[in-house]
Protein backbone atom coordinates (compact mmCIF):
# COMPACT_ATOMS: atom_id res chain seq x y z
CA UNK A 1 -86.81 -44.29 88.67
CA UNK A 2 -86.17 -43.44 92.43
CA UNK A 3 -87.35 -45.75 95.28
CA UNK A 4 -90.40 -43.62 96.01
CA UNK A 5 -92.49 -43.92 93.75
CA UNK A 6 -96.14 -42.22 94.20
CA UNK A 7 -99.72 -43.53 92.07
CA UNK A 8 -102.49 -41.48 92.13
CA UNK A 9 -105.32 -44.09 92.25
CA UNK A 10 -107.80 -42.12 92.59
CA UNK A 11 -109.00 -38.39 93.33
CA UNK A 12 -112.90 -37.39 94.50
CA UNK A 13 -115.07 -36.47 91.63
CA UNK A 14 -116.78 -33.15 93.86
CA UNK A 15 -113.71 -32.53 95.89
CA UNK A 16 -109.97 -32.93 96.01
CA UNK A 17 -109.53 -35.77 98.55
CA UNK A 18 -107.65 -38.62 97.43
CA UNK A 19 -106.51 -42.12 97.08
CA UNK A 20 -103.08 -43.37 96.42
CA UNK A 21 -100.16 -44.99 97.14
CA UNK A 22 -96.47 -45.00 98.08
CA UNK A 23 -94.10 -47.51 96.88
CA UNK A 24 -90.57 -47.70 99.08
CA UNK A 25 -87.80 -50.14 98.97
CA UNK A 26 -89.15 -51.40 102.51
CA UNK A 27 -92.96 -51.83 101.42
CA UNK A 28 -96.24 -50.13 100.06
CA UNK A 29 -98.25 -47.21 101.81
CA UNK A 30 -101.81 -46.76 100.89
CA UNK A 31 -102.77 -43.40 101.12
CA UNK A 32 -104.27 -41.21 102.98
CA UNK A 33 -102.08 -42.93 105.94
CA UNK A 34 -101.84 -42.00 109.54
CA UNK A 35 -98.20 -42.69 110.94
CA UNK A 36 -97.34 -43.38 114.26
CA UNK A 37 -94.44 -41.55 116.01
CA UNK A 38 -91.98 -43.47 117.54
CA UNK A 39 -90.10 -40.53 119.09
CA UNK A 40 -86.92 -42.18 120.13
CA UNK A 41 -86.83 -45.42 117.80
CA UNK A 42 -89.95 -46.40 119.72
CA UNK A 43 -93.88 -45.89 119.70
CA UNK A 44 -94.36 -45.51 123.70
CA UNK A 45 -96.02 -47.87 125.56
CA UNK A 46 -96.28 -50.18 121.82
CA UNK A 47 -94.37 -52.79 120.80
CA UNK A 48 -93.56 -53.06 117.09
CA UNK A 49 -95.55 -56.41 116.85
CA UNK A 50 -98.63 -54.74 118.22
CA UNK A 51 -98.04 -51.85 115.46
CA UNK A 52 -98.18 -54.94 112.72
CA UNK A 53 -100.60 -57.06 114.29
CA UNK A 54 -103.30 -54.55 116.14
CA UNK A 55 -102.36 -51.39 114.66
CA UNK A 56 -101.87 -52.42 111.39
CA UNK A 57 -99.49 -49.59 110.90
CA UNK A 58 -97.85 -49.41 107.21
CA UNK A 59 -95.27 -46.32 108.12
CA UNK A 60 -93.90 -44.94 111.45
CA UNK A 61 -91.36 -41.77 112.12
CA UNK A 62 -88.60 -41.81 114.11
CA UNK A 63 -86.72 -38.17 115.75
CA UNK A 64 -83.51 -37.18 114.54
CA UNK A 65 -82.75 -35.09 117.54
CA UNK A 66 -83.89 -37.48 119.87
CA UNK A 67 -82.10 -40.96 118.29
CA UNK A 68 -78.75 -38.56 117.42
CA UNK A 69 -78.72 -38.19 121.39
CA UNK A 70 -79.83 -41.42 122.66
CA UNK A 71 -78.82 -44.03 121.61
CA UNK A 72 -76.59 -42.19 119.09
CA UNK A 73 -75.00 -42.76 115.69
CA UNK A 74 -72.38 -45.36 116.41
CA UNK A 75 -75.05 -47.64 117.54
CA UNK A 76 -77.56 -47.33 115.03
CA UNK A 77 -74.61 -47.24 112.40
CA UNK A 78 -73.22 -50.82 113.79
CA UNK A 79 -76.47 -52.25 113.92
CA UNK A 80 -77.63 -51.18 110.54
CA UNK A 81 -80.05 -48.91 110.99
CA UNK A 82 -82.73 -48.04 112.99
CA UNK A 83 -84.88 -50.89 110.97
CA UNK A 84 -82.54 -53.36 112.17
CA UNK A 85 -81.79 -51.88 115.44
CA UNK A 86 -85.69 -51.51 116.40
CA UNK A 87 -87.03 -54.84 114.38
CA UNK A 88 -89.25 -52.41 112.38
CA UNK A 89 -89.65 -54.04 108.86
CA UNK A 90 -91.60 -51.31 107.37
CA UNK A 91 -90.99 -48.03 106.39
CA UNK A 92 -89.62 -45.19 108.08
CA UNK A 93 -89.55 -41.43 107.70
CA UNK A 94 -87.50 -39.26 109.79
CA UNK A 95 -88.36 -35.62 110.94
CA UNK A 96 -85.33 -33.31 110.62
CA UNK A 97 -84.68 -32.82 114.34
CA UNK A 98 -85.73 -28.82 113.62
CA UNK A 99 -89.02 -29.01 115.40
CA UNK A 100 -87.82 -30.37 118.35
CA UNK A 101 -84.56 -28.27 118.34
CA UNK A 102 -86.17 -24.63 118.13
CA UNK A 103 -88.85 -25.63 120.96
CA UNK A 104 -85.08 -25.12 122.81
CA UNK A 105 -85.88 -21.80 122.77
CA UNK A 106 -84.06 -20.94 126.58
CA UNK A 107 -81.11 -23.11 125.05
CA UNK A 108 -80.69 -22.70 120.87
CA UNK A 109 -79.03 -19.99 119.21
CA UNK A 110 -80.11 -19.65 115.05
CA UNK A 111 -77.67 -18.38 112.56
CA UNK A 112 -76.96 -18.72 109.32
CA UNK A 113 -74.88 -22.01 109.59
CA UNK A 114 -77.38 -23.53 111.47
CA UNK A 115 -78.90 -24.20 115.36
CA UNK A 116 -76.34 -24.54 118.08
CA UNK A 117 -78.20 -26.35 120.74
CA UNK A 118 -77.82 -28.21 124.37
CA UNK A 119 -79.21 -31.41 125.38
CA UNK A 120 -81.88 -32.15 127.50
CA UNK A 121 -80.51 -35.05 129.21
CA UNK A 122 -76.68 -33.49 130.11
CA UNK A 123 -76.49 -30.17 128.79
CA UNK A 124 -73.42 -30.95 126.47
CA UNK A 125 -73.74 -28.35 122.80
CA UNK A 126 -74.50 -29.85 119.24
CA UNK A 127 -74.70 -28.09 116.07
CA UNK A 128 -77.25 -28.99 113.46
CA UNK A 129 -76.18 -27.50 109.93
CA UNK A 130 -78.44 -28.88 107.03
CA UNK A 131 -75.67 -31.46 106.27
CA UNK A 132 -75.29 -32.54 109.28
CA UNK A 133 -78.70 -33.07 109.58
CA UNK A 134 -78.71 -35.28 106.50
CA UNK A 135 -75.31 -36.87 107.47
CA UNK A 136 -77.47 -38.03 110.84
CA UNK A 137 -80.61 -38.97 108.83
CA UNK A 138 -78.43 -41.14 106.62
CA UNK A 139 -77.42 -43.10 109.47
CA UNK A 140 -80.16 -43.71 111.03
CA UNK A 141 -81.96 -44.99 107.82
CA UNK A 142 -85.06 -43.68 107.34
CA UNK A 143 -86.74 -44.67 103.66
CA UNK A 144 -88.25 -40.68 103.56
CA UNK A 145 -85.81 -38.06 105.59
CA UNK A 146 -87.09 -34.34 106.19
CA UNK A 147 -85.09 -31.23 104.93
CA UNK A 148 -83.69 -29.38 108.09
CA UNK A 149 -86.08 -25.83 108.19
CA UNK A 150 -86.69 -23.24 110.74
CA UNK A 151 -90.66 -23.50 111.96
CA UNK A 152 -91.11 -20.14 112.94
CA UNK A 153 -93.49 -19.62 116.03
CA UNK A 154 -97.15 -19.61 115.83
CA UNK A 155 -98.75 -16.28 115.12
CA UNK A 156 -95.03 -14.66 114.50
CA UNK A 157 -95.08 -11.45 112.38
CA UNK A 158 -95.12 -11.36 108.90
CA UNK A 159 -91.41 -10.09 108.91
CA UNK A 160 -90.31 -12.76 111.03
CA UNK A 161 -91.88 -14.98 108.67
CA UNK A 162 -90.60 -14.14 105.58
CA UNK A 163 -87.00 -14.00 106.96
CA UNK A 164 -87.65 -17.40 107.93
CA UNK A 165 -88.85 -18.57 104.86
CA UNK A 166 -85.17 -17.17 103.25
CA UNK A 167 -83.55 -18.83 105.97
CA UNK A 168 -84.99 -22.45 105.23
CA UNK A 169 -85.13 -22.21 101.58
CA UNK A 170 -81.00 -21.44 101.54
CA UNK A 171 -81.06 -24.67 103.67
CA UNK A 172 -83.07 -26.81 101.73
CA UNK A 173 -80.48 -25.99 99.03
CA UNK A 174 -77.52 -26.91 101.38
CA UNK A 175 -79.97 -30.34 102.42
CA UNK A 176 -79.99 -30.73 98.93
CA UNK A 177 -76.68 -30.73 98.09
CA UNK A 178 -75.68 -32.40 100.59
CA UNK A 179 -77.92 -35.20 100.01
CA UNK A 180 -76.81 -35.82 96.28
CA UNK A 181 -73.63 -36.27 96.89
CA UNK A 182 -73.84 -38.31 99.44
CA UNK A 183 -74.51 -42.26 99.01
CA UNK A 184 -77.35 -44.12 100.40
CA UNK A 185 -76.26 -45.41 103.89
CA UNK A 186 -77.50 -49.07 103.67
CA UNK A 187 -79.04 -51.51 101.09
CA UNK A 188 -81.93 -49.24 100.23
CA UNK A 189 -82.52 -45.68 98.74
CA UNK A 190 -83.55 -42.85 100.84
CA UNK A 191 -85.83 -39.72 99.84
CA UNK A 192 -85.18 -36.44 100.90
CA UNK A 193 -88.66 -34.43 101.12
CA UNK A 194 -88.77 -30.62 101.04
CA UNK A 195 -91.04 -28.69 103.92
CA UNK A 196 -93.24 -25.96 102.96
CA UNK A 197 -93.18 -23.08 105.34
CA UNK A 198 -94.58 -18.98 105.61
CA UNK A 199 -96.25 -18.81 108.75
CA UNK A 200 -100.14 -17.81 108.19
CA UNK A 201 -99.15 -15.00 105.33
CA UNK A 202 -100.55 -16.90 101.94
CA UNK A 203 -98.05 -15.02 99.26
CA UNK A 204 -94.97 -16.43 101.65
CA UNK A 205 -96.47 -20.04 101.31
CA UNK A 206 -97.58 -19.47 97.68
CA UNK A 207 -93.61 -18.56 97.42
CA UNK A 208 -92.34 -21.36 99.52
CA UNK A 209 -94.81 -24.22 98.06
CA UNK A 210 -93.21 -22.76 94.63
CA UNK A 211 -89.86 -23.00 95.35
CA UNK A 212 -90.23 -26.63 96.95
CA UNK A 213 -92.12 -27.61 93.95
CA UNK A 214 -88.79 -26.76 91.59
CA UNK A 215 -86.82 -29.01 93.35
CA UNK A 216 -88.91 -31.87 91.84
CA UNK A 217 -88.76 -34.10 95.38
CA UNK A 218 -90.60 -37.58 95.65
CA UNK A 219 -92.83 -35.96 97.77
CA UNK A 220 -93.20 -32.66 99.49
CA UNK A 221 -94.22 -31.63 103.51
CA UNK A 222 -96.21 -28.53 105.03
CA UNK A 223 -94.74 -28.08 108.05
CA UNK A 224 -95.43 -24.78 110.41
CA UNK A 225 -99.01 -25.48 111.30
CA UNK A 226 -100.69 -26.54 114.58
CA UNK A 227 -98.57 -24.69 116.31
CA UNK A 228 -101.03 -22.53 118.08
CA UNK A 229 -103.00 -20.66 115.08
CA UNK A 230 -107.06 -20.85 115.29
CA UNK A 231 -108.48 -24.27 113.60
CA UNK A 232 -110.19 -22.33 110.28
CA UNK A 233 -106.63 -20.52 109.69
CA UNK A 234 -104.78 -24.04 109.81
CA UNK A 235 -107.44 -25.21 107.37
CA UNK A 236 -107.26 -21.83 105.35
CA UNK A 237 -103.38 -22.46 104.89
CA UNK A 238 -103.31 -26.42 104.43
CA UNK A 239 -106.36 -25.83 101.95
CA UNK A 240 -104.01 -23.04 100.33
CA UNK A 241 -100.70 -25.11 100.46
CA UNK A 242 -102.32 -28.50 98.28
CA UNK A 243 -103.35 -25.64 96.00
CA UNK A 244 -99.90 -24.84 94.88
CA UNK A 245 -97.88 -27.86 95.50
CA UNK A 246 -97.49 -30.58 92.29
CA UNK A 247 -100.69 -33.68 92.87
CA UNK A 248 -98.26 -36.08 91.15
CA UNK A 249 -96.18 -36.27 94.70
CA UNK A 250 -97.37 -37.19 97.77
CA UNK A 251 -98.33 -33.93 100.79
CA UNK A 252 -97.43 -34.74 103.76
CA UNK A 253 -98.86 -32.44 106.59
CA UNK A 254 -96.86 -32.37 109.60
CA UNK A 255 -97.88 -33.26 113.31
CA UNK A 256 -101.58 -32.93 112.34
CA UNK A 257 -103.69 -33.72 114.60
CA UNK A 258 -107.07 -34.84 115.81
CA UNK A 259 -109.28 -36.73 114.05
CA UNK A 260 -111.21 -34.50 112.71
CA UNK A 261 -108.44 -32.34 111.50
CA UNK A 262 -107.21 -35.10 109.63
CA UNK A 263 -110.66 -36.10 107.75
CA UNK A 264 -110.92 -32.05 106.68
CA UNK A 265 -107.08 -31.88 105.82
CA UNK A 266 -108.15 -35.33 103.28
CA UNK A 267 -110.29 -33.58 102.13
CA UNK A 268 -108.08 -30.54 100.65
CA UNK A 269 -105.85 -32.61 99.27
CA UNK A 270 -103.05 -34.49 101.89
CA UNK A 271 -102.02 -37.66 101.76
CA UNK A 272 -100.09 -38.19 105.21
CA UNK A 273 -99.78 -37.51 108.49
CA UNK A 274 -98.19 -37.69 111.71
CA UNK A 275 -99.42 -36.86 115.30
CA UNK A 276 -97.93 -37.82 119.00
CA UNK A 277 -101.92 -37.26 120.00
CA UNK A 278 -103.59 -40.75 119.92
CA UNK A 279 -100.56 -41.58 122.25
CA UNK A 280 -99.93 -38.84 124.31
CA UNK A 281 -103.60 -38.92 124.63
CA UNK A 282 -104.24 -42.29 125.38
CA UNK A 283 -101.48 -42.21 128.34
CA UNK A 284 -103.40 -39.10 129.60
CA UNK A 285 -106.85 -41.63 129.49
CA UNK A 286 -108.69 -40.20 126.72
CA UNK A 287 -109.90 -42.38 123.81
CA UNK A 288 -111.03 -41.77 120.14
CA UNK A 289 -113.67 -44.06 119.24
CA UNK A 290 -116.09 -44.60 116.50
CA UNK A 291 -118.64 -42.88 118.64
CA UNK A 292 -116.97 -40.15 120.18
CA UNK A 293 -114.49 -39.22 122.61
CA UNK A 294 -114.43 -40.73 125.63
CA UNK A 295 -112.13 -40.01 129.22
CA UNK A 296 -111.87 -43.05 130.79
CA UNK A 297 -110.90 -41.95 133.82
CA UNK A 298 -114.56 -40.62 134.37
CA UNK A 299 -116.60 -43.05 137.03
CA UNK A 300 -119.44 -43.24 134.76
CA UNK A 301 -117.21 -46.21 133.13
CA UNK A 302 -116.85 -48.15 136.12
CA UNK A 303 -119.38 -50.69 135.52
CA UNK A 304 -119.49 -50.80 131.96
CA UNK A 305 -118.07 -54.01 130.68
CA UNK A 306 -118.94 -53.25 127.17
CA UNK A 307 -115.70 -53.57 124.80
CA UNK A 308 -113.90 -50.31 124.06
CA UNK A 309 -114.58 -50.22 120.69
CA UNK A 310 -116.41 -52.92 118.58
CA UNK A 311 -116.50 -50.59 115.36
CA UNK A 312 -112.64 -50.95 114.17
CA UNK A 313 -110.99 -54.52 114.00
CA UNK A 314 -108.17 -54.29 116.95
CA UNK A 315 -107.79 -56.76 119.81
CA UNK A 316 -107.15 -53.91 122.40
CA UNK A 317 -110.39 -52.50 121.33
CA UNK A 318 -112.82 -55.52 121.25
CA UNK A 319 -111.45 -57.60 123.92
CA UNK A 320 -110.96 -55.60 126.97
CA UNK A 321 -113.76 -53.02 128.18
CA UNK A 322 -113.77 -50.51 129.49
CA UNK A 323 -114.55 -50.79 132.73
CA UNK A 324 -111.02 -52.95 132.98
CA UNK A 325 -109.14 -50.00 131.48
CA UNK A 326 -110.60 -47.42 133.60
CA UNK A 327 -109.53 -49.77 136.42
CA UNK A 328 -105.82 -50.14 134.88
CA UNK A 329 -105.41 -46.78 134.74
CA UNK A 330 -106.67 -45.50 137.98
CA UNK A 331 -104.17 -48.47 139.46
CA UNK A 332 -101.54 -46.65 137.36
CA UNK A 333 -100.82 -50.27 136.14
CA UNK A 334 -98.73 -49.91 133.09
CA UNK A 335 -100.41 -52.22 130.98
CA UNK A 336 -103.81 -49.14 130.61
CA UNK A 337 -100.65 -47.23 129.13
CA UNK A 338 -100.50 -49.68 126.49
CA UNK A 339 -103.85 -50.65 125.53
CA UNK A 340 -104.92 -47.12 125.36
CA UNK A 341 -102.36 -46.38 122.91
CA UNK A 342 -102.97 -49.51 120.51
CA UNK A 343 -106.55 -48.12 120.56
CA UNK A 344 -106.16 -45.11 119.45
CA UNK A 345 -103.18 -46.02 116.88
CA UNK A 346 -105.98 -48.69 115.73
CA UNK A 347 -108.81 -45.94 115.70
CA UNK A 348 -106.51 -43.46 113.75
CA UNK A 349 -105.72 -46.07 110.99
CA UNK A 350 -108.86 -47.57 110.69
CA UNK A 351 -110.13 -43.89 109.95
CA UNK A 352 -107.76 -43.23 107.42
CA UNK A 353 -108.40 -46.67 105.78
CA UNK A 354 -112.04 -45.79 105.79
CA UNK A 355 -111.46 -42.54 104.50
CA UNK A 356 -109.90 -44.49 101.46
CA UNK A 357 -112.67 -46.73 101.08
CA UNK A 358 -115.23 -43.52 100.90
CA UNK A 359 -113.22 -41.55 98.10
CA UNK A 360 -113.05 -44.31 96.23
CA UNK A 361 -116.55 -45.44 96.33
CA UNK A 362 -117.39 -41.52 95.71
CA UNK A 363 -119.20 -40.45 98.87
CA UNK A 364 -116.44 -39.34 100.78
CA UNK A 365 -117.48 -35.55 101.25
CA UNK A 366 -120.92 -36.75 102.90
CA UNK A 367 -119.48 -39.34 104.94
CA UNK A 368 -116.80 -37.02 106.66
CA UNK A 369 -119.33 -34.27 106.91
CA UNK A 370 -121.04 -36.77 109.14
CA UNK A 371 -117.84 -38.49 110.79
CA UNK A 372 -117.05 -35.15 111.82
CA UNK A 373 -119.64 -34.16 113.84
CA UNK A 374 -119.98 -37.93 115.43
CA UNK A 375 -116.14 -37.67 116.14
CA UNK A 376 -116.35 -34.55 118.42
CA UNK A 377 -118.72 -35.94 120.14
CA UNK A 378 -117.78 -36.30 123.80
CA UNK A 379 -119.39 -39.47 125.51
């Protein structure tokens, strides 16, 4: 039986949201789960006991491009692993690198080996073929690691698309290949998951979802989407995508998204997700709450000592108010940077958590149609 192990606990009677969970060598997931991206071995601003303790985080991501850079493979190699090297004790799933890679685009060239590329921080080249892409995910050490794919631009033509879709699916044979013959790097197994991609054209994701499916992969990804198309199209597709990929694996959607994307995407069908928002956000003053959206940077906070969030269970959230964090971050004092981040990390896992507990007590469609609308609100 392979390390990953997925069990379907439980699936909504009216709808297709559901409730499982995700067994790994380093620990359980319960799903639907949120997971924090910690870019370069790292969630900013959050330190990995404040992802345990406050967050209450079961999964993070780490960036192949980014930790193949800085700090590179000889040091995560020596220290054995990222888990070791960053004290992380959970799992971790690693993004291919691809994403980050073809947003190069003044700077990548795409053939059919693969992406030659240049740095950001000194310009030197790199080539990312699918092996070496699993060759660097090996050695970094993540418990899931992403197939290497090209994620064509948002909106592209349908030509572009399908071309695409060729190109990635010859890959994710190469990944594949690649990856079975090569041995686990450390004292744990690895997974290799699949990506789904196709643009916005349904027959090219009907096709790709198909052709991930035969691999028979632990799990399987949709990558491709919020990357610019309209909201309902992202749902359309997503909606379309858990349609056609296996429910005895686990969906992962990738770099999805607010909220409220996340409580509709639960309720086609994924299981996991991944988004640099609650962080990026945070930094930028802007909270998620259990009332609504709030910018505290807006004076209207200035004298309001209430906490900033009494509704989810997170020290960041029920002991400092907001009234202090406006203050923090107005003084640019580094500290805002960090509470603002726990809270929303806290916020986004408390809402998966609780969209758990709703499709297992069998009211989840009601209770998200509701959360919804609350969680737009802007306060």
């Amino acid at each position: 039986m392979p390390a990953l192990s997925f069990t379907l606990q439980h699936t909504e009677t009216d709808g297709k949201a559901r409730a499982g969970r995700i067994t790994t060598d380093h620990g359980e997931i319960m799903t639907p789960i949120f997971m924090p991206v910690g870019t370069a071995g790292s969630v900013k601003a959050v330190t990995q006991q404040q992802l345990v303790d406050d967050v209450k985080a079961e999964i993070i991501l780490g960036n192949t491009y980014h930790l193949y850079l800085r700090p590179g493979l000889e040091v995560l190699e020596k220290a054995g692993g990222l888990h070791k090297f960053n004290g992380w004790h959970g799992p971790i799933l690693t993004d291919s690198g691809g994403y980050q890679v073809f947003s190069l685009a003044g700077t990548r060239k795409i053939n059919e080996e693969g992406v030659t590329f240049q740095s950001h921080i000194d310009g030197s080249k790199h080539l990312f073929t699918p092996e070496v892409v699993m060759d660097i995910q090996r050695t970094i050490g993540g418990d899931i690691i992403m197939a290497f794919d090209e994620c064509p631009p948002g909106g592209c033509e349908r030509e572009y698309a399908s071309t695409s879709l060729d190109l990635t699916n010859r890959w994710l044979d190469r990944c594949l290949e690649r990856f079975n013959s090569t041995p686990d790097k450390y004292d744990y197994t690895q997974n290799l998951f699949p990506i789904v991609q196709g643009g916005t054209y349904k027959d090219l994701r009907k096709q790709s979802c198909e052709y991930v499916a035969s691999k028979q992969a632990t799990g399987n990804a949709i990558g491709g989407l919020s990357v610019g198309e309209p909201e309902p199209v992202m749902y359309e597709i997503c909606d379309w995508c858990c349609e056609h990929l296996p429910a005895d694996r686990p969906r992962y959607l990738m770099g999805v998204g607010t909220p409220w994307n996340i409580l509709e995407c639960i309720g086609m069908g994924i299981d996991m997700f991944d988004c640099v928002m609650p962080t990026r956000n945070g930094r930028n003053a802007m909270l998620f709450t259990t009332k609504g959206v709030i910018n505290i940077d807006n004076k209207k906070w200035e004298f309001d000592f209430s906490p900033l969030d009494e509704g989810i269970d997170c020290v960041a959230s029920n002991y400092y108010s907001k009234s202090y964090l406006r203050h923090l971050m107005k003084s640019q004092e580094f500290l805002g940077l960090t509470l603002a981040s726990v809270h929303n990390l806290a916020f986004y896992l408390w809402l998966v958590r609780e969209a758990r507990r709703h499709i297992i007590e069998g009211d989840f469609s009601p209770w998200k149609r509701e959360m919804v609308e609350v969680l737009k609100t802007r306060l």
